[in-house]
PDB file of N, CA and C in Angstrom:
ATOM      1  N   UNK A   1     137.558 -25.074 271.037  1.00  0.00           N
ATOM      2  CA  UNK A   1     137.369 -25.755 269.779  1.00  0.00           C
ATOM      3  C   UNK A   1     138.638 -26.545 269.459  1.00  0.00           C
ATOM      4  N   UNK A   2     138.256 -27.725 268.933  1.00  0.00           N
ATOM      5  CA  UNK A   2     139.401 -28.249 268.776  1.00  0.00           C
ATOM      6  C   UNK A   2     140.338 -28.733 266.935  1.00  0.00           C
ATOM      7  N   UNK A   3     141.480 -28.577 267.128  1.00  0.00           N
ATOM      8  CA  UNK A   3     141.968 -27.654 265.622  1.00  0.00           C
ATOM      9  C   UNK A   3     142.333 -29.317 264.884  1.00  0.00           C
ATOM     10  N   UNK A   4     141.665 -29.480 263.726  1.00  0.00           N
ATOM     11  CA  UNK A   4     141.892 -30.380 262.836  1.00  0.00           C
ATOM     12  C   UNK A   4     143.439 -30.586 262.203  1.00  0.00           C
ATOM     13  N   UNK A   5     143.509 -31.894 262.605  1.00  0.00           N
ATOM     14  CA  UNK A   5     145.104 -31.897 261.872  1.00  0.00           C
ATOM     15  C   UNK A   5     145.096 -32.882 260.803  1.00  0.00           C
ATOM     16  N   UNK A   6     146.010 -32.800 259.887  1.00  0.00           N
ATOM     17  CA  UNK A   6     146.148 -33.827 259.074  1.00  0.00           C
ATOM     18  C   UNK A   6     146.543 -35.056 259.302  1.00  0.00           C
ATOM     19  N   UNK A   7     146.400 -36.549 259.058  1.00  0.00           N
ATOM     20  CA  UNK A   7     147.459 -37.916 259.418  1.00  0.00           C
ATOM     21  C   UNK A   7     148.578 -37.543 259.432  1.00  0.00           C
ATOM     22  N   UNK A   8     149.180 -38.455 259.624  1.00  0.00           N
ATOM     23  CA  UNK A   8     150.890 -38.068 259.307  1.00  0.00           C
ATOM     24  C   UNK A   8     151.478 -39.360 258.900  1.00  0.00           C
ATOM     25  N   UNK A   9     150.629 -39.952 257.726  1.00  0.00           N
ATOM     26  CA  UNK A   9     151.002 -41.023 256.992  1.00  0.00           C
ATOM     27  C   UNK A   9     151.441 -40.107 255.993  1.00  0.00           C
ATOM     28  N   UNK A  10     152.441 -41.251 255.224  1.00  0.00           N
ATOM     29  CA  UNK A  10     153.491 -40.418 254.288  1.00  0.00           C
ATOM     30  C   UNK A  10     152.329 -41.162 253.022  1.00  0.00           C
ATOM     31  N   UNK A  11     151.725 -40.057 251.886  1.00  0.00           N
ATOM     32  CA  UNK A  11     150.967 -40.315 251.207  1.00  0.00           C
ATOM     33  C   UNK A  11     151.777 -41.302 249.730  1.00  0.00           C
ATOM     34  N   UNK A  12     153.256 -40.558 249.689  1.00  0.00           N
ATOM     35  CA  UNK A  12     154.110 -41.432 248.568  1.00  0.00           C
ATOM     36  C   UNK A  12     153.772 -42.673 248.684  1.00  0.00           C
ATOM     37  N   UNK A  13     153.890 -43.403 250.067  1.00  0.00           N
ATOM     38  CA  UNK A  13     153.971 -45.239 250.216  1.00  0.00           C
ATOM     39  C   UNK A  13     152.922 -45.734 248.731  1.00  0.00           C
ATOM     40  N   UNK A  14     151.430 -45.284 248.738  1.00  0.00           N
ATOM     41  CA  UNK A  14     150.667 -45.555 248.090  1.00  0.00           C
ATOM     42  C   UNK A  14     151.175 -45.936 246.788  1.00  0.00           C
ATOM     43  N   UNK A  15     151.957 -45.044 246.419  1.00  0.00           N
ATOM     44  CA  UNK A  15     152.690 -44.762 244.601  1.00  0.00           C
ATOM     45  C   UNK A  15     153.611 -45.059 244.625  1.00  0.00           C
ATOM     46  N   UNK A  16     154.909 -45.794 245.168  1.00  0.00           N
ATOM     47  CA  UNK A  16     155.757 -46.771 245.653  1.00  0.00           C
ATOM     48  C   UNK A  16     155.513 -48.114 245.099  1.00  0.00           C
ATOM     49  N   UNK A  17     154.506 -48.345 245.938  1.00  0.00           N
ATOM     50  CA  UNK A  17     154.281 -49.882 246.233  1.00  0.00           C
ATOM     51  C   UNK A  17     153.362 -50.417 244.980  1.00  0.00           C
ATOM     52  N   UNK A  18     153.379 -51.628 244.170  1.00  0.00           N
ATOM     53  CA  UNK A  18     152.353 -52.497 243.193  1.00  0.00           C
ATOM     54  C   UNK A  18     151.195 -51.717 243.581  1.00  0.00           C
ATOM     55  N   UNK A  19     150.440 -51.100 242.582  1.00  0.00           N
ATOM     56  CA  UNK A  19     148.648 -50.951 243.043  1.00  0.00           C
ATOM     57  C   UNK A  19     148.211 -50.722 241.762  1.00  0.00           C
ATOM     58  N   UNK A  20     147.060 -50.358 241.627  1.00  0.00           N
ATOM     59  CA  UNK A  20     145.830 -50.226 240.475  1.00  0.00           C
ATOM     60  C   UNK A  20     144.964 -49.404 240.981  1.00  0.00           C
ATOM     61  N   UNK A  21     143.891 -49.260 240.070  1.00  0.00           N
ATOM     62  CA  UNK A  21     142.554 -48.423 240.270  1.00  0.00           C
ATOM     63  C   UNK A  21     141.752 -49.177 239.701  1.00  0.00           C
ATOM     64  N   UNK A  22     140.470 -49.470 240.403  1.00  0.00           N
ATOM     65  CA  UNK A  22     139.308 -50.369 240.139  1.00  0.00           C
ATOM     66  C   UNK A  22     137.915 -49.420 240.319  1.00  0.00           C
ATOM     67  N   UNK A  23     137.158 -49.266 238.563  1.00  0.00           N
ATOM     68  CA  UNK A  23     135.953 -48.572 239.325  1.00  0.00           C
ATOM     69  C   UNK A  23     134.839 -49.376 238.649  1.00  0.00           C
ATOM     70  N   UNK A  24     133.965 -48.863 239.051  1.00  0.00           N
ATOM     71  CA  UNK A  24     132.510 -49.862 239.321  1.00  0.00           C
ATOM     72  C   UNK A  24     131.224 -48.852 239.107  1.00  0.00           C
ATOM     73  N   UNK A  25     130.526 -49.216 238.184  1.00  0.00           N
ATOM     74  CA  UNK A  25     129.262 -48.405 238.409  1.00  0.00           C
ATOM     75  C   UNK A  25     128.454 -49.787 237.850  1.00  0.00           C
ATOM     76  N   UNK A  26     126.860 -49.072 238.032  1.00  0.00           N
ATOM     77  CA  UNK A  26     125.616 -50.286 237.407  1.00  0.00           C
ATOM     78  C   UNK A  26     125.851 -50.718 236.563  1.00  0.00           C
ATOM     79  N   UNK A  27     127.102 -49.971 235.458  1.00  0.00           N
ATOM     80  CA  UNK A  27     126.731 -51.196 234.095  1.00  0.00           C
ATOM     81  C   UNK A  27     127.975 -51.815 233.549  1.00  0.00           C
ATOM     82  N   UNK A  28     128.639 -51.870 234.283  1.00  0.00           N
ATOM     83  CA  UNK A  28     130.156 -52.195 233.962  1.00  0.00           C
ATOM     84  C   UNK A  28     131.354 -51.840 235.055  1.00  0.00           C
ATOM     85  N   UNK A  29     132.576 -52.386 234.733  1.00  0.00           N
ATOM     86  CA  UNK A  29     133.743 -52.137 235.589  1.00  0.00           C
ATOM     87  C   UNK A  29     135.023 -52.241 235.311  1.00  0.00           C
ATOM     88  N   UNK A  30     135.979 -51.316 235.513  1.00  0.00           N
ATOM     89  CA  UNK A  30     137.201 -51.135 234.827  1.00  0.00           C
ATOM     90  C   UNK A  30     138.582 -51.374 235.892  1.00  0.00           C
ATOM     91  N   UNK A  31     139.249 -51.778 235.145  1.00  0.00           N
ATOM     92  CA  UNK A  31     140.559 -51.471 236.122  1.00  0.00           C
ATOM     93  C   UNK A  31     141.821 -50.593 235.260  1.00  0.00           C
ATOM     94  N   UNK A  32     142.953 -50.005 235.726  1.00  0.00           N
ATOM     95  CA  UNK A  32     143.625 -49.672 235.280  1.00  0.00           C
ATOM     96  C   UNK A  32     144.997 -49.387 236.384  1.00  0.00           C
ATOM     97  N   UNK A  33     146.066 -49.183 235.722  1.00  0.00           N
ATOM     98  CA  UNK A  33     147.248 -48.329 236.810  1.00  0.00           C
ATOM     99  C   UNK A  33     147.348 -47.337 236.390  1.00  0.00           C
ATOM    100  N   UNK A  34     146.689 -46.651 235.323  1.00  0.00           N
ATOM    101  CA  UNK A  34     146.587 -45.230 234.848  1.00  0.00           C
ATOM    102  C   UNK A  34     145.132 -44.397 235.533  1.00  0.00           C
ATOM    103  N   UNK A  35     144.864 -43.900 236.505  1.00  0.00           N
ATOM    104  CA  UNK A  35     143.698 -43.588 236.504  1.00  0.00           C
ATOM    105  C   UNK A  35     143.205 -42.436 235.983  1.00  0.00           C
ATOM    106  N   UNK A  36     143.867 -41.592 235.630  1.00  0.00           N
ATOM    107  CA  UNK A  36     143.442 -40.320 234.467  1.00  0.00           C
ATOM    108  C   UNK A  36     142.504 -41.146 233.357  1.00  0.00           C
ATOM    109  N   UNK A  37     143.248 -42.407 233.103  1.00  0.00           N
ATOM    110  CA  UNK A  37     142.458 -42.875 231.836  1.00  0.00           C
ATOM    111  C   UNK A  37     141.274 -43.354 232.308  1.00  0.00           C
ATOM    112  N   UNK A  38     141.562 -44.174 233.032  1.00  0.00           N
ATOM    113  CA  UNK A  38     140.410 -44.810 233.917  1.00  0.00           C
ATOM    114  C   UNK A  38     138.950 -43.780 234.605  1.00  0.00           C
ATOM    115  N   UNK A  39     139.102 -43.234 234.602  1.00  0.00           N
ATOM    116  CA  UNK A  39     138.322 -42.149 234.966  1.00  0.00           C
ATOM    117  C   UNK A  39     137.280 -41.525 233.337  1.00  0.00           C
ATOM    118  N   UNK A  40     138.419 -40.737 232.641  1.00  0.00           N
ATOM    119  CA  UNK A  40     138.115 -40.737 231.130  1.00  0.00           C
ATOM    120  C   UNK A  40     137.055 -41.821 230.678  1.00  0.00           C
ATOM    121  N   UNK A  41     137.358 -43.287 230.817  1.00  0.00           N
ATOM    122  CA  UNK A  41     136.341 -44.309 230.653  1.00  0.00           C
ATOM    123  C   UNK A  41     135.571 -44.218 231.110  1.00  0.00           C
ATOM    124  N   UNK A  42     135.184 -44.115 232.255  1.00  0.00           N
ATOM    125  CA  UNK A  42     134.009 -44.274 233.355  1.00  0.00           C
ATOM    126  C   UNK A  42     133.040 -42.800 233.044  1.00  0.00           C
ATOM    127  N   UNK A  43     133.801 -42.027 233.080  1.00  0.00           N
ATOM    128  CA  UNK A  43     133.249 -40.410 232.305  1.00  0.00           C
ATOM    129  C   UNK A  43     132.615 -40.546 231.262  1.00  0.00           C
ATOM    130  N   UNK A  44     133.011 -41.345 230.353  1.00  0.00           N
ATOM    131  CA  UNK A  44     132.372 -41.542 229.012  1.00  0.00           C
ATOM    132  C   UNK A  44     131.196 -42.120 228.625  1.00  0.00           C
ATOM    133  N   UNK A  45     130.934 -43.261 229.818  1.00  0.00           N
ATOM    134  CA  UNK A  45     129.765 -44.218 229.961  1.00  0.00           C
ATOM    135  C   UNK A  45     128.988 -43.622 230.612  1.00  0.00           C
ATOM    136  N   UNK A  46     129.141 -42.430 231.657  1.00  0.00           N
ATOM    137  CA  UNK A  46     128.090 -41.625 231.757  1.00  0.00           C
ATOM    138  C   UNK A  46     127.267 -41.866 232.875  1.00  0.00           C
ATOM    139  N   UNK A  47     127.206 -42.773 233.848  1.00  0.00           N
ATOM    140  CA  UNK A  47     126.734 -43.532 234.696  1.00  0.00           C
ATOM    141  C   UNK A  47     127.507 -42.821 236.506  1.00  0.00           C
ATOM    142  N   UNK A  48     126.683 -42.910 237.537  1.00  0.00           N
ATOM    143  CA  UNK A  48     127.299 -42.837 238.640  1.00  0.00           C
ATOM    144  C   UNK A  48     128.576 -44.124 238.504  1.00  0.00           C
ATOM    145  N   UNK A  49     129.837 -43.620 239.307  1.00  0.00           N
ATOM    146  CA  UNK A  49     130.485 -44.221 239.419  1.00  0.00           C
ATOM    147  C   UNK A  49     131.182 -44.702 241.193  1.00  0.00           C
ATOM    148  N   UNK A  50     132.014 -45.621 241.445  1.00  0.00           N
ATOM    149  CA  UNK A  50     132.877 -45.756 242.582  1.00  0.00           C
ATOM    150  C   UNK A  50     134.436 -45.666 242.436  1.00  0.00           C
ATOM    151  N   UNK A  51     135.529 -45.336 242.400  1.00  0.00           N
ATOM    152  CA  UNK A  51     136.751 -45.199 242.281  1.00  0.00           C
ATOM    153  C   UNK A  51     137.420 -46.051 243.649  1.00  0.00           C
ATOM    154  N   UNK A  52     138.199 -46.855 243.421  1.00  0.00           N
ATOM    155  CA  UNK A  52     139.146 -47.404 244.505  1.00  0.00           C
ATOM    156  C   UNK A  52     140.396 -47.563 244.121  1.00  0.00           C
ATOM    157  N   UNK A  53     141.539 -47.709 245.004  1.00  0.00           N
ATOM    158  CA  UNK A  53     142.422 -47.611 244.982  1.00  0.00           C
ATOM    159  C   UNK A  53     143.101 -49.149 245.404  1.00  0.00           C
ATOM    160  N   UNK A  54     143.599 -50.007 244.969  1.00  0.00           N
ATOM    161  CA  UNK A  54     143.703 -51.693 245.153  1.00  0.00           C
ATOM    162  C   UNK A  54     145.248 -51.549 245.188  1.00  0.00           C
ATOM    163  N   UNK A  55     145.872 -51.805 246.471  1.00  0.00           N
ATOM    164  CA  UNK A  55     147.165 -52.022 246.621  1.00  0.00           C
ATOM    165  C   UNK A  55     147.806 -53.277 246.214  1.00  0.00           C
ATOM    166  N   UNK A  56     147.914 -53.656 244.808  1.00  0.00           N
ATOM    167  CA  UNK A  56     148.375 -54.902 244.342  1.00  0.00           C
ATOM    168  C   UNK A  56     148.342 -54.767 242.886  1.00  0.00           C
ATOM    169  N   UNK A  57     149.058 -55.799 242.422  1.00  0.00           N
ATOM    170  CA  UNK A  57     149.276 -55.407 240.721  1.00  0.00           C
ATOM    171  C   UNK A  57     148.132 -55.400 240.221  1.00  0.00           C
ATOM    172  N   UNK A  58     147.850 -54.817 238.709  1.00  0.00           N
ATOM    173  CA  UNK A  58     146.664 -54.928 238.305  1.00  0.00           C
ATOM    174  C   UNK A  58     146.643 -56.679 237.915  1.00  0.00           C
ATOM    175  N   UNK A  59     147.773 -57.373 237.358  1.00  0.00           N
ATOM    176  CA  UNK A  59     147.019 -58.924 237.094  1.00  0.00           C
ATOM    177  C   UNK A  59     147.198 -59.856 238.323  1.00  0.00           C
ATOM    178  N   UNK A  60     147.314 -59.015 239.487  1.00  0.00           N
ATOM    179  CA  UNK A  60     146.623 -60.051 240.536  1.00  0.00           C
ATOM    180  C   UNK A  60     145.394 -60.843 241.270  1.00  0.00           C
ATOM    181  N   UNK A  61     144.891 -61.705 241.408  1.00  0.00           N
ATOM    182  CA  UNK A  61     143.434 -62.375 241.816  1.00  0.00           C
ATOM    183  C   UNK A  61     143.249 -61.509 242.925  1.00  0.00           C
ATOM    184  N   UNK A  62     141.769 -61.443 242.359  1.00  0.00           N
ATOM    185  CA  UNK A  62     140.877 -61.416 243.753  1.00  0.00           C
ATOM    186  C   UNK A  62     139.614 -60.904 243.685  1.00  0.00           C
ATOM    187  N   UNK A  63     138.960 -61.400 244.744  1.00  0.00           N
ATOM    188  CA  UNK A  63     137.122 -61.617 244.696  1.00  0.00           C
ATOM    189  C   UNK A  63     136.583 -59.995 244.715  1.00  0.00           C
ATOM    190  N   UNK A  64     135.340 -60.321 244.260  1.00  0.00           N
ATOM    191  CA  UNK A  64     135.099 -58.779 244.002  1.00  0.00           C
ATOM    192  C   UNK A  64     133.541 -59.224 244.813  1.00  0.00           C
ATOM    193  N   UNK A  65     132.954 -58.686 245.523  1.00  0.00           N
ATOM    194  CA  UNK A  65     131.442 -58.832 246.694  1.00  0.00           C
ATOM    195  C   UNK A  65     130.977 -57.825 246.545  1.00  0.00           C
ATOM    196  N   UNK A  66     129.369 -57.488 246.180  1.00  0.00           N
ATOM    197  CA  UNK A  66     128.714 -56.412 245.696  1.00  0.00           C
ATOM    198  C   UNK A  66     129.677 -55.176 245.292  1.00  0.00           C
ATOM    199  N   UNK A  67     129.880 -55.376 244.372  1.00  0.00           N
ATOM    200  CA  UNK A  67     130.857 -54.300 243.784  1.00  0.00           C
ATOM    201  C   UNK A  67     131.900 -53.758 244.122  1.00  0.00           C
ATOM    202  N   UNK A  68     132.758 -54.144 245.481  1.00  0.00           N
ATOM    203  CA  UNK A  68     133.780 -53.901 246.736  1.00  0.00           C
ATOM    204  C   UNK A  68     134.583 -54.965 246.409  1.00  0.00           C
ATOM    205  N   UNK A  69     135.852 -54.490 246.082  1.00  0.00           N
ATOM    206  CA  UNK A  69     137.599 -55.519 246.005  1.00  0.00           C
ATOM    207  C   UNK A  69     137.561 -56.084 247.283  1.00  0.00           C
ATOM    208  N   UNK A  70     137.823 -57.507 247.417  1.00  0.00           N
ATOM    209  CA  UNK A  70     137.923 -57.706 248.785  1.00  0.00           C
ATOM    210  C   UNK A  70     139.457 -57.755 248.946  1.00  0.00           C
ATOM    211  N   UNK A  71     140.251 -56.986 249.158  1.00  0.00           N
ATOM    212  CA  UNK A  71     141.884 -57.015 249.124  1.00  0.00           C
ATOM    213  C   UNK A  71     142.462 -55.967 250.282  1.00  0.00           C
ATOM    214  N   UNK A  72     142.924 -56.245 250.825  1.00  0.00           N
ATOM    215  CA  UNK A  72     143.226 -55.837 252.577  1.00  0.00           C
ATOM    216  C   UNK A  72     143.920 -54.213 252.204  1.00  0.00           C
ATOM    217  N   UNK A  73     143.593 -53.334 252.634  1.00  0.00           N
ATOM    218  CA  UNK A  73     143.997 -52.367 252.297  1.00  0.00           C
ATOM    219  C   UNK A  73     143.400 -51.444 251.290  1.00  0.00           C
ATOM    220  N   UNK A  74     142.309 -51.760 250.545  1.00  0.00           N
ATOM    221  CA  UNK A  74     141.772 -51.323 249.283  1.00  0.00           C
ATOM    222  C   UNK A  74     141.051 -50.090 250.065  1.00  0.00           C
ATOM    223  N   UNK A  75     140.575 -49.149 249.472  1.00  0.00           N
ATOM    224  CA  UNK A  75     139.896 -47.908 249.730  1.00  0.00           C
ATOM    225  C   UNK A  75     139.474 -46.974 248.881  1.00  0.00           C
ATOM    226  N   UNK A  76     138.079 -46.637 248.923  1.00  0.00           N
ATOM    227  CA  UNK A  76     137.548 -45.687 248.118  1.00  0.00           C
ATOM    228  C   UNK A  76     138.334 -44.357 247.694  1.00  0.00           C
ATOM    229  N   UNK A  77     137.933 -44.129 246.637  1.00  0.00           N
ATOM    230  CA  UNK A  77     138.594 -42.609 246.611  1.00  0.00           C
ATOM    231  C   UNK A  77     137.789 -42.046 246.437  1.00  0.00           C
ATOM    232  N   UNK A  78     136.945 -42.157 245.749  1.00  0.00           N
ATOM    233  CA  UNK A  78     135.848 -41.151 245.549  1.00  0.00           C
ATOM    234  C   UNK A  78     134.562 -41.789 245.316  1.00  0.00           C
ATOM    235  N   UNK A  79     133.249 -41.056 244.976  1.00  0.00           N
ATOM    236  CA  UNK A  79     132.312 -41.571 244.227  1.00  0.00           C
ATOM    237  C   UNK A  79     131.832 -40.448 242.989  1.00  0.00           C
ATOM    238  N   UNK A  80     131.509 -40.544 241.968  1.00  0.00           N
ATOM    239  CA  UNK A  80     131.146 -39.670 241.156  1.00  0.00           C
ATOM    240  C   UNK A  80     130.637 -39.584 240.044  1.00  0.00           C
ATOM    241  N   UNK A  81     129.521 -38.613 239.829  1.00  0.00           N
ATOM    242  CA  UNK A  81     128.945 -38.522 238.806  1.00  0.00           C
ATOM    243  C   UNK A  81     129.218 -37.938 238.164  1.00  0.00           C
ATOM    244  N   UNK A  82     129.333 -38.071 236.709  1.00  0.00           N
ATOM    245  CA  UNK A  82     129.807 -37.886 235.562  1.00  0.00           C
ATOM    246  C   UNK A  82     128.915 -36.526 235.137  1.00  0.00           C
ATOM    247  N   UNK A  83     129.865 -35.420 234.790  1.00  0.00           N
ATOM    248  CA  UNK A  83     129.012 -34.075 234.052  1.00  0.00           C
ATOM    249  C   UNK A  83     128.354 -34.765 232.944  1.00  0.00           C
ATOM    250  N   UNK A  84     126.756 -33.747 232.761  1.00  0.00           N
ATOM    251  CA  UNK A  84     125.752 -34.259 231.475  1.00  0.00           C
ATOM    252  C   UNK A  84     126.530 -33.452 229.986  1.00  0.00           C
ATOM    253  N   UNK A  85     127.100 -34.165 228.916  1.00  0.00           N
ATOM    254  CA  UNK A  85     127.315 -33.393 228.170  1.00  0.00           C
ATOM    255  C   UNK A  85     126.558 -32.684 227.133  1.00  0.00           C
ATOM    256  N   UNK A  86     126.264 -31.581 226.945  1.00  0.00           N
ATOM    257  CA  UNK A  86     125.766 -30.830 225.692  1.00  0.00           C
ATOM    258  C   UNK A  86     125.764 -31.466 224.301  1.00  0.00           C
TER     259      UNK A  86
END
């Protein structure tokens, strides 16, 4: 059997370097460099969501194609649905 290892990319670079968080669901879309908050928002609207991670300032251009940043390096973080609240 063969034993799973982790990358051995240094995960800091990410939080270093200019980036943002961009998320996306059916009825709207947010950006932020805070994503605790960003999340909080997307939580609130209640909707499936997408979370990405956009290596570039938040007031930098760029095209957005069925709901996907087109920006070299960008990557999902998650996808998620929002708990139903009581």
């Amino acid at each position: 059997m063969r034993e799973l290892t982790m990358p051995t990319t240094n995960p800091d670079r990410y939080w270093d370097a200019p980036h943002h968080f961009y998320a996306t669901s059916s009825g709207s879309w947010k950006t932020s460099e805070d994503l605790r908050d960003l999340m909080y928002q997307m939580e609130k609207e209640g909707l499936f969501y997408t979370l990405w991670y956009i290596p570039v300032a938040d007031a930098s251009p760029y095209d957005i194609r069925i709901y996907a940043p087109q920006v070299p390096g960008a990557f999902i973080i998650g996808q998620y649905t929002p708990k139903k609240r009581k």
